[in-house]
PDB file of N, CA and C in Angstrom:
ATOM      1  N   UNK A   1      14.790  -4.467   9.569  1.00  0.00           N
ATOM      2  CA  UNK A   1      13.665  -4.469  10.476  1.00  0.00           C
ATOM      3  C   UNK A   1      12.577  -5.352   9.870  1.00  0.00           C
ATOM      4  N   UNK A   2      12.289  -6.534  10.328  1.00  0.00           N
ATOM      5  CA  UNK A   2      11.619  -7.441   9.373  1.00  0.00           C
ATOM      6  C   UNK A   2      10.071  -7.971  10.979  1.00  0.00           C
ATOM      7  N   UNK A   3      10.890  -7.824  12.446  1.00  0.00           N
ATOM      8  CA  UNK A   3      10.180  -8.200  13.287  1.00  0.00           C
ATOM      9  C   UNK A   3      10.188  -7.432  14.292  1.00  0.00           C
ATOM     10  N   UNK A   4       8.858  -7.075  14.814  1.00  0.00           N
ATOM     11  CA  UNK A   4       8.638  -5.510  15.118  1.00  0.00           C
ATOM     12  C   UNK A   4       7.995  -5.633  16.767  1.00  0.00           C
ATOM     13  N   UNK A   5       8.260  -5.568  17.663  1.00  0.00           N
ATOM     14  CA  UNK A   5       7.171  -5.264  18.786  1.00  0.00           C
ATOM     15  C   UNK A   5       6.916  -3.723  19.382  1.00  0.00           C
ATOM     16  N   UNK A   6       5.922  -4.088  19.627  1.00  0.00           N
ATOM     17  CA  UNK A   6       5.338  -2.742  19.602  1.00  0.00           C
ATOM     18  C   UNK A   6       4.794  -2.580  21.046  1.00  0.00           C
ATOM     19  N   UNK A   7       5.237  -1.735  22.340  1.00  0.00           N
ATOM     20  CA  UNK A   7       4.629  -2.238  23.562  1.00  0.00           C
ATOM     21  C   UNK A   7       4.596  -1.211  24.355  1.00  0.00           C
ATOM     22  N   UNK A   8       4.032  -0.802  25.592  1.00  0.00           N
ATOM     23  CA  UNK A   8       3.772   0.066  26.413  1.00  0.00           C
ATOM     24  C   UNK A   8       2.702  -0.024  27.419  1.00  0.00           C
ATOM     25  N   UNK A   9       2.110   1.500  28.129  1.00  0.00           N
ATOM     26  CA  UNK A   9       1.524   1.077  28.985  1.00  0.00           C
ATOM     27  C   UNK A   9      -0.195   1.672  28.054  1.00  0.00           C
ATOM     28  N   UNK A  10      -1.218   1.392  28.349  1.00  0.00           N
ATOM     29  CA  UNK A  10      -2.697   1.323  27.847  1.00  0.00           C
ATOM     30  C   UNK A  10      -2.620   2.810  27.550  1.00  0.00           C
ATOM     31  N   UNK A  11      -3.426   3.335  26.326  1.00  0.00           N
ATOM     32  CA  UNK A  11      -3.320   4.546  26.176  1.00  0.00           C
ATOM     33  C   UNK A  11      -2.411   4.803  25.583  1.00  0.00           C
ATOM     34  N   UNK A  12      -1.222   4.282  25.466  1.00  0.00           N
ATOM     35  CA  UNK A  12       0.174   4.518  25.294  1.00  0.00           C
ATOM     36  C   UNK A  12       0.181   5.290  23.026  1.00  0.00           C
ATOM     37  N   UNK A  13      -0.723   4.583  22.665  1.00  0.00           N
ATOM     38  CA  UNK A  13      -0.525   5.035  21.096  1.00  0.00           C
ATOM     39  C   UNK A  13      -0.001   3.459  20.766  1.00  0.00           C
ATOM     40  N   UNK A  14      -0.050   2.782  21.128  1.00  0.00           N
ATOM     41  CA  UNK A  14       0.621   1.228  20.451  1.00  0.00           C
ATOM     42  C   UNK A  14       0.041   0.798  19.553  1.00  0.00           C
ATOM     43  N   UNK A  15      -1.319   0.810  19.226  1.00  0.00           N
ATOM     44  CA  UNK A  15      -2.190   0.079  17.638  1.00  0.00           C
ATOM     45  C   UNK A  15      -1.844   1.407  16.679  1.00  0.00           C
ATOM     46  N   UNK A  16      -1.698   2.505  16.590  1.00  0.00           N
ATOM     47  CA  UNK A  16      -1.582   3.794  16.170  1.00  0.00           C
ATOM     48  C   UNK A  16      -0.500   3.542  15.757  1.00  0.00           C
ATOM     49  N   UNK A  17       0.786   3.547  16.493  1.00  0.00           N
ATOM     50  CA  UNK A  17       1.780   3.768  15.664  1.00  0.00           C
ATOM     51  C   UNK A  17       2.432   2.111  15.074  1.00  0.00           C
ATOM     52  N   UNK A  18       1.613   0.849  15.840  1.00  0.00           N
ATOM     53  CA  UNK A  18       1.887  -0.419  14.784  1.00  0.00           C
ATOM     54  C   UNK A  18       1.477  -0.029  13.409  1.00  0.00           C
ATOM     55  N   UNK A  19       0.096   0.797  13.473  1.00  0.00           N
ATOM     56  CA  UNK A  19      -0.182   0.750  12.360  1.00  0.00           C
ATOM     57  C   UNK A  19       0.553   1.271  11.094  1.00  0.00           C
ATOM     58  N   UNK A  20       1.173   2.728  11.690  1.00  0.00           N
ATOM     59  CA  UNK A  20       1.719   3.485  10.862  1.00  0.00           C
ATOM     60  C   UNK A  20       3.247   2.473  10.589  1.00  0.00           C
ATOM     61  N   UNK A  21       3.637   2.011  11.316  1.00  0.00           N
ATOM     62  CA  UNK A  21       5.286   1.303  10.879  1.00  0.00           C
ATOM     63  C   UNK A  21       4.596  -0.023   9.831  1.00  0.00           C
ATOM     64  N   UNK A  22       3.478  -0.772   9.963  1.00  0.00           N
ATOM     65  CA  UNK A  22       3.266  -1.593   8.961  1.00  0.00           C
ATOM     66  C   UNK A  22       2.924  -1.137   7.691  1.00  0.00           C
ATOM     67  N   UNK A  23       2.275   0.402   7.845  1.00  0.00           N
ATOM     68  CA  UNK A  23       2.365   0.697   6.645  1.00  0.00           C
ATOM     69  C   UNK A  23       3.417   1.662   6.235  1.00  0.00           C
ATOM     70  N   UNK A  24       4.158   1.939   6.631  1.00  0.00           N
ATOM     71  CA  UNK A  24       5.025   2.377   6.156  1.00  0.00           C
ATOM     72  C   UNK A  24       6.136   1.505   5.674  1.00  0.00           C
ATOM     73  N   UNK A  25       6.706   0.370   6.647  1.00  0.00           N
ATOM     74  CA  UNK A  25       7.215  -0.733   6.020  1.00  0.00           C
ATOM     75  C   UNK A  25       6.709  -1.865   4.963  1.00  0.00           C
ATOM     76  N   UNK A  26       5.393  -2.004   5.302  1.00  0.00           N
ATOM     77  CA  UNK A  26       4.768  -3.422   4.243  1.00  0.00           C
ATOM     78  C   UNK A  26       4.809  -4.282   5.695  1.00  0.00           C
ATOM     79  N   UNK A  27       5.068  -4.235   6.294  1.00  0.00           N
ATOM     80  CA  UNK A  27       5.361  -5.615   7.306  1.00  0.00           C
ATOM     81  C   UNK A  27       4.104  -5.726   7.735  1.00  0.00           C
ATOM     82  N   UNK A  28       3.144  -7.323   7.821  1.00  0.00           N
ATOM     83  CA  UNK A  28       1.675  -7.440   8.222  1.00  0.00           C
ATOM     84  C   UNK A  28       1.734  -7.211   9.847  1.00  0.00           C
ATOM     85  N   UNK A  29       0.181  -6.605  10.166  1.00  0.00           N
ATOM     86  CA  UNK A  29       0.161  -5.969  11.361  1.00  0.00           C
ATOM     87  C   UNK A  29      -0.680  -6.950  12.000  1.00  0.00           C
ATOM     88  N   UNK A  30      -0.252  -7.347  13.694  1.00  0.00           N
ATOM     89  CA  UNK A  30      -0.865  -8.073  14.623  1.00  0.00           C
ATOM     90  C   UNK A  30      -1.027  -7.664  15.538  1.00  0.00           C
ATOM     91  N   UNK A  31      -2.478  -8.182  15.781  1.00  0.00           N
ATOM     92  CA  UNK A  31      -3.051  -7.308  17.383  1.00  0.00           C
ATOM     93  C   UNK A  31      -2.830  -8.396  18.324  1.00  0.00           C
ATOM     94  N   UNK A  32      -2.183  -8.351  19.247  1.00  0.00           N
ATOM     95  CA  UNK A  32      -2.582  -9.323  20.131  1.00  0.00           C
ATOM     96  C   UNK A  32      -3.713  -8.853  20.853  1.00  0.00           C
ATOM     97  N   UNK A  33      -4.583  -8.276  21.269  1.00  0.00           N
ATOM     98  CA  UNK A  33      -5.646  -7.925  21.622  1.00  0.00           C
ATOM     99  C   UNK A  33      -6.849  -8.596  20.728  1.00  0.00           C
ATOM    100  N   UNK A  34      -6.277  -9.302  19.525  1.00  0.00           N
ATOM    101  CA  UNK A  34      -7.685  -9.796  18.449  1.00  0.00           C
ATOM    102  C   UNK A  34      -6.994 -11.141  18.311  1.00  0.00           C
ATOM    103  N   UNK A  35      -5.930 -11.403  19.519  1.00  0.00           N
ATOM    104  CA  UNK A  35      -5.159 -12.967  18.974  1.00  0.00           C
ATOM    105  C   UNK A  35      -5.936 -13.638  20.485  1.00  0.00           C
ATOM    106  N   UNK A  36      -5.840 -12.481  21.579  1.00  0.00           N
ATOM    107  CA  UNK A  36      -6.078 -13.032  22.766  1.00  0.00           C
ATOM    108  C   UNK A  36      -7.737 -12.763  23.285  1.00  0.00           C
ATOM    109  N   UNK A  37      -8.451 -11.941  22.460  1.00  0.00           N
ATOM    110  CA  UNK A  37     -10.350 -12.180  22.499  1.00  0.00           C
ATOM    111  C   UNK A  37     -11.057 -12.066  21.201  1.00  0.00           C
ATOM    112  N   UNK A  38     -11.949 -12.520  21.146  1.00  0.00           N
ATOM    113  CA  UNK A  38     -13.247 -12.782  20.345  1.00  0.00           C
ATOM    114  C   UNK A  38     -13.828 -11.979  19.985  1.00  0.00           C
ATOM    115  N   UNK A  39     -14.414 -11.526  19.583  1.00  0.00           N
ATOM    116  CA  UNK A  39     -15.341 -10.519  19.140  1.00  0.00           C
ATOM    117  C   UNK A  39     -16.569 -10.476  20.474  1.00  0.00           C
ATOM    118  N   UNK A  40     -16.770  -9.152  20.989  1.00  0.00           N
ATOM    119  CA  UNK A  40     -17.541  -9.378  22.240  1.00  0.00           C
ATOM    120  C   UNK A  40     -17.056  -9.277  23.526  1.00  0.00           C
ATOM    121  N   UNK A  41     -15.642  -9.955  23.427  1.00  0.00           N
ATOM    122  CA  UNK A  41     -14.569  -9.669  24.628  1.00  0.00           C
ATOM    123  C   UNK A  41     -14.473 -10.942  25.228  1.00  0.00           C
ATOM    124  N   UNK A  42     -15.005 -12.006  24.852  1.00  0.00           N
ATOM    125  CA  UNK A  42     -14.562 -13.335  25.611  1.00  0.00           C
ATOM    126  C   UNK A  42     -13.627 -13.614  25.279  1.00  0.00           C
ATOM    127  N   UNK A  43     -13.042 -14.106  26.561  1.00  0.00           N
ATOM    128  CA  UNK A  43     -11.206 -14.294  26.362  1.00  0.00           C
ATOM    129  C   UNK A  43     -11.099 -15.880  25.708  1.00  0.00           C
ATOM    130  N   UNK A  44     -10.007 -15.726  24.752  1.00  0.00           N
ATOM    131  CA  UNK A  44      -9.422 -17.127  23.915  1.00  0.00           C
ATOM    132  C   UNK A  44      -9.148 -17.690  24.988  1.00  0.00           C
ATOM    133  N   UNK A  45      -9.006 -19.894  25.265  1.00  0.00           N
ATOM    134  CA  UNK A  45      -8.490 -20.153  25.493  1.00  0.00           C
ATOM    135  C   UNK A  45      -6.912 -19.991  25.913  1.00  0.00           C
ATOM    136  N   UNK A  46      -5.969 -19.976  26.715  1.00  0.00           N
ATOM    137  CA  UNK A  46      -5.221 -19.287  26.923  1.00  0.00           C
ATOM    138  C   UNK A  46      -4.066 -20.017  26.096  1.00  0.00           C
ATOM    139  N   UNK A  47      -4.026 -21.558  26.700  1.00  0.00           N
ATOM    140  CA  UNK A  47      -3.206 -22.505  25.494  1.00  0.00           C
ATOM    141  C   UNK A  47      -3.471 -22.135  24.392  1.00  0.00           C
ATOM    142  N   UNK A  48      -4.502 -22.442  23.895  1.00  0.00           N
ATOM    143  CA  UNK A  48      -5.190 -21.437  22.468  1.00  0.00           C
ATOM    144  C   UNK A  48      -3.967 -20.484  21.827  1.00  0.00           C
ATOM    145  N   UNK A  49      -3.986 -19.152  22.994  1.00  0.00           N
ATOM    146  CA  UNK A  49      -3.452 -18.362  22.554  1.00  0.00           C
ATOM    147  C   UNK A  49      -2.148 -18.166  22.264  1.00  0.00           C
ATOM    148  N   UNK A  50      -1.511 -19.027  22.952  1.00  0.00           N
ATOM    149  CA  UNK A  50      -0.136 -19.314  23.555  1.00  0.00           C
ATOM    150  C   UNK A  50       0.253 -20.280  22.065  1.00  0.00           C
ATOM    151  N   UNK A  51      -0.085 -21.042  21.642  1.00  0.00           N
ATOM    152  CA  UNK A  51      -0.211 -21.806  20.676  1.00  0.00           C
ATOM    153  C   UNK A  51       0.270 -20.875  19.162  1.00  0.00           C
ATOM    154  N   UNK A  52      -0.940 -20.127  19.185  1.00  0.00           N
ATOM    155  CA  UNK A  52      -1.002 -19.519  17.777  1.00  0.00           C
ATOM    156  C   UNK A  52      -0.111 -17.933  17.920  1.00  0.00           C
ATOM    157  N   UNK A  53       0.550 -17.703  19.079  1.00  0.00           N
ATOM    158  CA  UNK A  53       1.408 -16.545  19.584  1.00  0.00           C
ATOM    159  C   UNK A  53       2.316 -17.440  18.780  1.00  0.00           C
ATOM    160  N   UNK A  54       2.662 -18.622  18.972  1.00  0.00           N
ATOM    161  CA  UNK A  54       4.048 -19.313  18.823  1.00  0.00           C
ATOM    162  C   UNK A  54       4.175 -19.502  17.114  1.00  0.00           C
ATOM    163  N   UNK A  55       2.973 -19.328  16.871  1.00  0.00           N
ATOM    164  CA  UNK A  55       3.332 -20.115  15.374  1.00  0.00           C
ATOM    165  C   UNK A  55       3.232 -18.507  14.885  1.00  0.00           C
ATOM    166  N   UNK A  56       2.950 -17.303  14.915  1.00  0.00           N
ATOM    167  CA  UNK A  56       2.861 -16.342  14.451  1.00  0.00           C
ATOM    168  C   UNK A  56       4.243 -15.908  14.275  1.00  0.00           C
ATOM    169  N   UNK A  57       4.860 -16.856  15.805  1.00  0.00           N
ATOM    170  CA  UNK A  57       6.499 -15.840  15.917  1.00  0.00           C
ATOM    171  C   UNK A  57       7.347 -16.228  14.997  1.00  0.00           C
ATOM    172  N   UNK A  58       7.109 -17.535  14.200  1.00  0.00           N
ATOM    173  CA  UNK A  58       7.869 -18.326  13.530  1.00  0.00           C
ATOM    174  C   UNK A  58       7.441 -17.824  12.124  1.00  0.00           C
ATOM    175  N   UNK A  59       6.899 -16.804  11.906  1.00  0.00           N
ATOM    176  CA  UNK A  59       6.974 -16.539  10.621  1.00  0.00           C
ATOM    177  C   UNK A  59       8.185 -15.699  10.083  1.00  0.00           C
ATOM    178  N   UNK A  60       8.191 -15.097   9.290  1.00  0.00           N
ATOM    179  CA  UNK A  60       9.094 -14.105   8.247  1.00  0.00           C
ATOM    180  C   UNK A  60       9.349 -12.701   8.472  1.00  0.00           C
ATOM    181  N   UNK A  61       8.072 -12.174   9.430  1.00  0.00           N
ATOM    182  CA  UNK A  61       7.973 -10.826   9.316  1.00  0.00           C
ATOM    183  C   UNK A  61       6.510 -10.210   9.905  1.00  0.00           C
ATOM    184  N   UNK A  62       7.147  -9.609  10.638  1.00  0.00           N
ATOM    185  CA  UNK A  62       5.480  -8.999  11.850  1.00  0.00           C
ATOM    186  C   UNK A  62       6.125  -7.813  12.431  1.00  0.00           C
ATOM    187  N   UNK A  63       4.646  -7.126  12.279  1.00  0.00           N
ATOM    188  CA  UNK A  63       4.589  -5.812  13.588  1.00  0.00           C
ATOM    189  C   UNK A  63       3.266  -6.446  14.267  1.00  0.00           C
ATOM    190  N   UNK A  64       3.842  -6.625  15.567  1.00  0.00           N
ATOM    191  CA  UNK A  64       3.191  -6.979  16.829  1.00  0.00           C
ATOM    192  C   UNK A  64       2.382  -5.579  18.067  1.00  0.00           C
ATOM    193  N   UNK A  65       1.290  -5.220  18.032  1.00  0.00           N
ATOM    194  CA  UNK A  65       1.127  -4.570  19.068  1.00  0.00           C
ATOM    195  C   UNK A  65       0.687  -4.941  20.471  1.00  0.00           C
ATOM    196  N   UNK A  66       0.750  -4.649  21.797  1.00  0.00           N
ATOM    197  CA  UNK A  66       0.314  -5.277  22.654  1.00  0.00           C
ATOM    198  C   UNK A  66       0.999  -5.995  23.793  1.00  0.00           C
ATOM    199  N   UNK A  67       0.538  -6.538  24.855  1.00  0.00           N
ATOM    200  CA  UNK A  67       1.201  -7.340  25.894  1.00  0.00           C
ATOM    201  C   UNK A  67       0.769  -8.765  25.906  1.00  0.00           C
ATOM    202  N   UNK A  68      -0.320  -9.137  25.965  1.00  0.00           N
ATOM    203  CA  UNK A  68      -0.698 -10.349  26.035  1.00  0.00           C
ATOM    204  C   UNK A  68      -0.954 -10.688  27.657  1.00  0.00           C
ATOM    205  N   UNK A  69       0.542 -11.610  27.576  1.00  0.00           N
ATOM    206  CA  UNK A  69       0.897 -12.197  29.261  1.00  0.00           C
ATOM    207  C   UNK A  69       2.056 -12.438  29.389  1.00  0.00           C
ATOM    208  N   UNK A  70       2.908 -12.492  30.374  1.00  0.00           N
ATOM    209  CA  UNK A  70       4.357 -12.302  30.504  1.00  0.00           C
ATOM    210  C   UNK A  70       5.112 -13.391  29.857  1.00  0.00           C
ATOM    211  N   UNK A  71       4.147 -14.374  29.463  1.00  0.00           N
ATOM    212  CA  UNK A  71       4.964 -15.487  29.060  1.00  0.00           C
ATOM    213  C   UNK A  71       5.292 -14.939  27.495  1.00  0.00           C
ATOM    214  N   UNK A  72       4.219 -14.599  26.869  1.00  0.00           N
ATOM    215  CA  UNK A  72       4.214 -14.736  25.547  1.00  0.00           C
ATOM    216  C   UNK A  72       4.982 -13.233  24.770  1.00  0.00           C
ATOM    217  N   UNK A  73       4.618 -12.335  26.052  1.00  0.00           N
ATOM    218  CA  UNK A  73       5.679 -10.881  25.758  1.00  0.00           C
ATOM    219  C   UNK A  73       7.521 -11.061  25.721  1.00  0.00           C
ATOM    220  N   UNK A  74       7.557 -11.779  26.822  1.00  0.00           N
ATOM    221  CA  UNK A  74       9.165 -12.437  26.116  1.00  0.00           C
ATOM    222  C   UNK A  74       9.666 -13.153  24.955  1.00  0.00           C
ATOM    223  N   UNK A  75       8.426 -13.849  25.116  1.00  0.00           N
ATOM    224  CA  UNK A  75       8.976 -14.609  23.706  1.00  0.00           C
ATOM    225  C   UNK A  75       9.126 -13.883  22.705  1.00  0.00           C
ATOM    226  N   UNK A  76       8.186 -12.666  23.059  1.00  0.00           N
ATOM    227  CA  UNK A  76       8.019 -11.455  21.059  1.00  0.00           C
ATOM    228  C   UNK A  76       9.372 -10.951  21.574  1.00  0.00           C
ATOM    229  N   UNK A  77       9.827 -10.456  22.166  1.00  0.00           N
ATOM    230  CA  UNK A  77      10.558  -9.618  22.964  1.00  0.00           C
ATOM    231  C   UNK A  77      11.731 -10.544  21.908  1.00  0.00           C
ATOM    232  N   UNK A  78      12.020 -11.501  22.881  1.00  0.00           N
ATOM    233  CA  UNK A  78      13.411 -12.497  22.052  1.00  0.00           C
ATOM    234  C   UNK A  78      13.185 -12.565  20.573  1.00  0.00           C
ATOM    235  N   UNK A  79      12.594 -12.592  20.042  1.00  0.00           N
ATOM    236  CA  UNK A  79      11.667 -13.020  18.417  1.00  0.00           C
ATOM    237  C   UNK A  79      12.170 -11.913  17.650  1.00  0.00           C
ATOM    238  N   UNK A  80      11.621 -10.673  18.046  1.00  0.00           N
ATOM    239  CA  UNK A  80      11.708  -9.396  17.581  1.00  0.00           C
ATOM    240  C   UNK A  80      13.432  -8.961  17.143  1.00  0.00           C
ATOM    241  N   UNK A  81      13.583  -8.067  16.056  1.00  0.00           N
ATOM    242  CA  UNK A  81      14.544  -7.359  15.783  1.00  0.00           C
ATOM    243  C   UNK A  81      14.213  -5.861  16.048  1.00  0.00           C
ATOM    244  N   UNK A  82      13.683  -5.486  16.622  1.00  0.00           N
ATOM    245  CA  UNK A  82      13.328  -4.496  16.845  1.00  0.00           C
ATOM    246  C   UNK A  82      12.416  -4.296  18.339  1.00  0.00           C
ATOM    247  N   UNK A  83      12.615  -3.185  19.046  1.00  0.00           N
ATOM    248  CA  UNK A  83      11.704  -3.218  20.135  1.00  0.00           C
ATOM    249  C   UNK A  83      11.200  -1.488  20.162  1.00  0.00           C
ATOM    250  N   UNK A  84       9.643  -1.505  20.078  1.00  0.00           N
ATOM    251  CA  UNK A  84       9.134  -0.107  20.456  1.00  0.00           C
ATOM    252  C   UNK A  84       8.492   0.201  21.629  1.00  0.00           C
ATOM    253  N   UNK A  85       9.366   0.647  22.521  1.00  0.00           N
ATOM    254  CA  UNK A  85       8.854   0.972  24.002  1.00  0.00           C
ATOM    255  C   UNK A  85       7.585   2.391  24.085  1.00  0.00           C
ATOM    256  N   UNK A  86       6.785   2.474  24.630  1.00  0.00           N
ATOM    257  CA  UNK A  86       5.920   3.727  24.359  1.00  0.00           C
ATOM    258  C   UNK A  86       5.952   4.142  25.670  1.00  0.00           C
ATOM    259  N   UNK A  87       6.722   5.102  26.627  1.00  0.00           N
ATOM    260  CA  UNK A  87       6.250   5.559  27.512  1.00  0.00           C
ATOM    261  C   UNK A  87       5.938   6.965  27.525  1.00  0.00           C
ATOM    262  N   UNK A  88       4.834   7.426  27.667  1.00  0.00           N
ATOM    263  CA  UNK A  88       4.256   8.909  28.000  1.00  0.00           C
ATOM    264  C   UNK A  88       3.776   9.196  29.294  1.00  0.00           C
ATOM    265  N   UNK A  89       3.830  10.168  29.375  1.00  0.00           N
ATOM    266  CA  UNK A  89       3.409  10.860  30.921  1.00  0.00           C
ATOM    267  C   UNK A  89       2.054  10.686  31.519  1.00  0.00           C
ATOM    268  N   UNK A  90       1.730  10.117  32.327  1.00  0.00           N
ATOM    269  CA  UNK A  90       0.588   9.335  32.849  1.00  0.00           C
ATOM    270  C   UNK A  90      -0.436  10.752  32.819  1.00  0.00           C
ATOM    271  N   UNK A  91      -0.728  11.413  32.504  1.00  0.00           N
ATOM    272  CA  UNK A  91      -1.459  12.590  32.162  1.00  0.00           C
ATOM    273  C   UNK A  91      -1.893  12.346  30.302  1.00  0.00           C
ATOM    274  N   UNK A  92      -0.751  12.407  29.914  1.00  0.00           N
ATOM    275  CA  UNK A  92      -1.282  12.574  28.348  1.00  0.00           C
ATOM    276  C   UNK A  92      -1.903  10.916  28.061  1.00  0.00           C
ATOM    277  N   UNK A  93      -1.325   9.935  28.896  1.00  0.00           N
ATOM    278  CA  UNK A  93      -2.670   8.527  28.597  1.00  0.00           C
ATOM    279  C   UNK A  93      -3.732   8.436  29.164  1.00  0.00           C
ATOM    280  N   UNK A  94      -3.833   9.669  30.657  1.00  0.00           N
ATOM    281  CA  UNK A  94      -5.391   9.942  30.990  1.00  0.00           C
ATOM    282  C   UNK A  94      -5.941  10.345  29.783  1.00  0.00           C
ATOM    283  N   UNK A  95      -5.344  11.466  29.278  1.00  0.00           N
ATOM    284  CA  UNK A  95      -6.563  12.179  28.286  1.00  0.00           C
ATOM    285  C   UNK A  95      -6.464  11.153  27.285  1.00  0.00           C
ATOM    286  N   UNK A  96      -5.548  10.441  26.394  1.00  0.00           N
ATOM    287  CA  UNK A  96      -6.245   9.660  25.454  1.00  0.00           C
ATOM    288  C   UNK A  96      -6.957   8.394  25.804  1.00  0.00           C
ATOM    289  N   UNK A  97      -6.995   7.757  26.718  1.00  0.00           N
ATOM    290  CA  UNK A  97      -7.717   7.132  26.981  1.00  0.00           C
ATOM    291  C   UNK A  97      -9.459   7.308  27.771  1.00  0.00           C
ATOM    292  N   UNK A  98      -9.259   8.518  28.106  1.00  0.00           N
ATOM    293  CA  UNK A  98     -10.636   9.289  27.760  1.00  0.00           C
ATOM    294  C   UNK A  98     -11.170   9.678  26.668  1.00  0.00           C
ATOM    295  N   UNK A  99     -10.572   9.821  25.708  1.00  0.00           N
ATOM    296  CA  UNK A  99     -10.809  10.482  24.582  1.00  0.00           C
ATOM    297  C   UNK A  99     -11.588   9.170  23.693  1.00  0.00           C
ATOM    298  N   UNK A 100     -10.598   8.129  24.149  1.00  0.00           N
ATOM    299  CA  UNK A 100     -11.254   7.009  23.649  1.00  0.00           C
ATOM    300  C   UNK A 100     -12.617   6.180  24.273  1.00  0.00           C
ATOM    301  N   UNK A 101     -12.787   6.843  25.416  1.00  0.00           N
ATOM    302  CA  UNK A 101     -13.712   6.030  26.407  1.00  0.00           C
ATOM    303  C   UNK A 101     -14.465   6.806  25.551  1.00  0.00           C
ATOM    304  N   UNK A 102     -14.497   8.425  25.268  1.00  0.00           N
ATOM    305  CA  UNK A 102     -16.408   9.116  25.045  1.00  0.00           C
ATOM    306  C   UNK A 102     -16.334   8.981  23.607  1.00  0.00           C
ATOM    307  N   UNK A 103     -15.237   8.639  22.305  1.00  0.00           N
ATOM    308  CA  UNK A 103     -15.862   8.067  21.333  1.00  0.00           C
ATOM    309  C   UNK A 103     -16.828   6.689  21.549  1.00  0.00           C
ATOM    310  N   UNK A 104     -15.914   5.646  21.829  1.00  0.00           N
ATOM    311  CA  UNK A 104     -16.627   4.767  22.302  1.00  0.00           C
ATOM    312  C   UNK A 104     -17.896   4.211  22.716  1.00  0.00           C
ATOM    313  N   UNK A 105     -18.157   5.444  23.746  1.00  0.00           N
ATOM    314  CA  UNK A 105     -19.446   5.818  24.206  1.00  0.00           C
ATOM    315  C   UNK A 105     -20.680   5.748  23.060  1.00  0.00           C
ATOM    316  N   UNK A 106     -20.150   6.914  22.175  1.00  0.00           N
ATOM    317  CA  UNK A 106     -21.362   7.764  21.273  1.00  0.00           C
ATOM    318  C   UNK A 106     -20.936   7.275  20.046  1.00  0.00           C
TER     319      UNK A 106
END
């Protein structure tokens, strides 16, 4: 297991448990959520992103969390030796994604 994607629907636990498999493996951890905006939330160029998606895939060894855009989710998809699907019951990603809205908040 050297190339990792990590994917689901929002809420799903996907930066949570990238995190825990990079550290539990050593394998460096990637957000596509910090590949595809800025600090602030302005979105990267999209070539931009598409660009440096490509050269990330060509490395040695990644845990990937995230979707991106359909183009660049296949490509991890094909890339990957590994695939982590996250589906939970659209109830338990209401509550964590509330849970995360009123930290957030305060």
């Amino acid at each position: 297991m050297k190339k990792v994607a990590v994917f689901g629907n929002a809420g799903a636990g996907k930066s949570t448990l990238a995190k825990q498999l990079a550290e539990a493996t050593g394998l460096p951890l990637h957000s596509i959520d910090q590949m595809k905006y800025r600090p602030g939330g302005e979105e990267v160029d999209h070539a931009d992103y598409l660009t440096a998606h490509k050269k990330l895939l060509e490395t040695s060894c990644w845990v990937i969390d995230g979707f991106g855009c359909v183009t660049s989710a296949w490509q991890r998809f094909e890339a990957a030796d590994t695939l982590v699907y996250l589906d939970l019951s659209l109830s338990q990603m209401a509550w964590w994604i509330l849970k995360r809205f009123i930290k957030g908040h305060f």
